[in-house]
C-alpha atoms as a PDB file:
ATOM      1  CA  UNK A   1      -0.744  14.877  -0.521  1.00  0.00           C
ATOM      2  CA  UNK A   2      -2.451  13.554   2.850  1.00  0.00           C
ATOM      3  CA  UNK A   3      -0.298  10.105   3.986  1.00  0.00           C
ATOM      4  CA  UNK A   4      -3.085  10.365   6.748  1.00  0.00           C
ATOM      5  CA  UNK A   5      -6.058  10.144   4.768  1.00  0.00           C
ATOM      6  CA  UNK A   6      -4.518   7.009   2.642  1.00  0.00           C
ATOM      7  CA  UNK A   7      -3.387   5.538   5.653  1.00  0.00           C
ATOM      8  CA  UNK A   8      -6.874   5.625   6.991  1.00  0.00           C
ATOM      9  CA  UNK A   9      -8.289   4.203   3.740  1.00  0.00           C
ATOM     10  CA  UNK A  10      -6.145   1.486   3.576  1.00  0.00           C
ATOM     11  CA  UNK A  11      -7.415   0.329   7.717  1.00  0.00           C
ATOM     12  CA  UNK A  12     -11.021   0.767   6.628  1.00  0.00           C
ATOM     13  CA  UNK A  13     -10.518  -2.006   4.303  1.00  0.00           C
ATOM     14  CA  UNK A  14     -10.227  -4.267   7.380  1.00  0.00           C
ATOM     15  CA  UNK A  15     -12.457  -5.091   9.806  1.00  0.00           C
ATOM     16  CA  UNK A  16     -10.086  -5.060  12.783  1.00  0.00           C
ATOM     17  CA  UNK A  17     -11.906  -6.608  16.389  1.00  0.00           C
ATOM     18  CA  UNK A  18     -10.320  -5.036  18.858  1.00  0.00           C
ATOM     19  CA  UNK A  19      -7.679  -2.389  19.707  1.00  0.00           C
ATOM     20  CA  UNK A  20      -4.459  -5.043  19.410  1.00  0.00           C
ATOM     21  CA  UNK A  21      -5.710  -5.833  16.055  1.00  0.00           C
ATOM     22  CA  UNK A  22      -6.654  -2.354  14.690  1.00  0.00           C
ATOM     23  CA  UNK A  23      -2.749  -1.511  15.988  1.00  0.00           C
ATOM     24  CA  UNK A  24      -1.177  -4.522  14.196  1.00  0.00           C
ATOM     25  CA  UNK A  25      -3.127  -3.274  11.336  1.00  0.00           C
ATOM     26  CA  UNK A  26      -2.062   0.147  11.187  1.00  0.00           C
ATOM     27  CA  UNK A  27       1.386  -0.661  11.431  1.00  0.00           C
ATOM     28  CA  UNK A  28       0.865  -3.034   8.229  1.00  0.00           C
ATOM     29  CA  UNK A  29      -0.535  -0.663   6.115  1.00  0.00           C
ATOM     30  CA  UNK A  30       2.154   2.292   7.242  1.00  0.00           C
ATOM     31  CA  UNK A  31       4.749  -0.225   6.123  1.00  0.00           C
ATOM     32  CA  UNK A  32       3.274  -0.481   2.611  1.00  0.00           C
ATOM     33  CA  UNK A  33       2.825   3.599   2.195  1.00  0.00           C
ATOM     34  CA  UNK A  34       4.951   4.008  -0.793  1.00  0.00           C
ATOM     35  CA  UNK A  35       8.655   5.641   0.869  1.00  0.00           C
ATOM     36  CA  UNK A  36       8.865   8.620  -2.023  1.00  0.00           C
ATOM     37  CA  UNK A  37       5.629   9.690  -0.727  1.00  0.00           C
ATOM     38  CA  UNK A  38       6.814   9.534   3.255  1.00  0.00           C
ATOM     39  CA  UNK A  39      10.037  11.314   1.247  1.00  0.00           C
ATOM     40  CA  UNK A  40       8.243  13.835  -0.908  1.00  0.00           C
ATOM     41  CA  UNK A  41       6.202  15.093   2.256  1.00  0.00           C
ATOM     42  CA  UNK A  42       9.348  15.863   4.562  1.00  0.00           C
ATOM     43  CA  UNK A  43      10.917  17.889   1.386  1.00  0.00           C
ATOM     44  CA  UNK A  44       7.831  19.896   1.226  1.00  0.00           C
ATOM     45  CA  UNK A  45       8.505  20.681   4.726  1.00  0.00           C
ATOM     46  CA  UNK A  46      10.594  24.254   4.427  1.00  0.00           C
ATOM     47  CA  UNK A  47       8.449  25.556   1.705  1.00  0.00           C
ATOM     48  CA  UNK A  48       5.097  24.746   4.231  1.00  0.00           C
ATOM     49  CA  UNK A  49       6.803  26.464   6.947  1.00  0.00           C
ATOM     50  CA  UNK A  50       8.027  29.253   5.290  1.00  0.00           C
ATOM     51  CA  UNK A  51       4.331  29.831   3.948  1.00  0.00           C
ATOM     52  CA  UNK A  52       3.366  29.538   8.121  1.00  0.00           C
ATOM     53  CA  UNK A  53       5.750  32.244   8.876  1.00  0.00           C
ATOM     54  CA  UNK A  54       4.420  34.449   5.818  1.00  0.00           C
ATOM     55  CA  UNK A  55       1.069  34.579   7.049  1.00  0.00           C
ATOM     56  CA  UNK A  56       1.614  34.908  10.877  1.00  0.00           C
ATOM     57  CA  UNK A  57       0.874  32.069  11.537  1.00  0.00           C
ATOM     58  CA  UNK A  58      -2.654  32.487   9.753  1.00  0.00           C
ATOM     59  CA  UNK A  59      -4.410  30.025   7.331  1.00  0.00           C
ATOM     60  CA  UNK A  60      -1.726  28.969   4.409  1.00  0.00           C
ATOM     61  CA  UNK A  61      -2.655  26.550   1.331  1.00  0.00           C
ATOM     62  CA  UNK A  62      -1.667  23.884   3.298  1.00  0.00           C
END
């Protein structure tokens, strides 16, 4: 799952012409990420952090 990589996606679809824009435009397309998705991330949290701690802080599978 990678919100981020969506998010950008969804911007590159526009051809924003300056900062202002390119803001107004991120905002719009963060408001139109599906919510179970937003959801589904922050419930994976505790597992991800748990596989952090496991590896000291190493490399994980996230």
């Amino acid at each position: 799952m990678n919100i981020s990589g969506d998010l950008k996606i969804a911007v590159q679809r526009h051809t924003p012409s300056n900062l202002t824009e390119l803001e107004r435009i991120c905002r719009e397309e963060w408001e139109k990420l599906p919510k179970y998705r937003c959801a589904k991330l922050v419930s994976s949290y505790p597992r991800r952090l748990e596989a952090v701690i496991a590896a000291k802080g190493a490399s994980t599978k996230y």
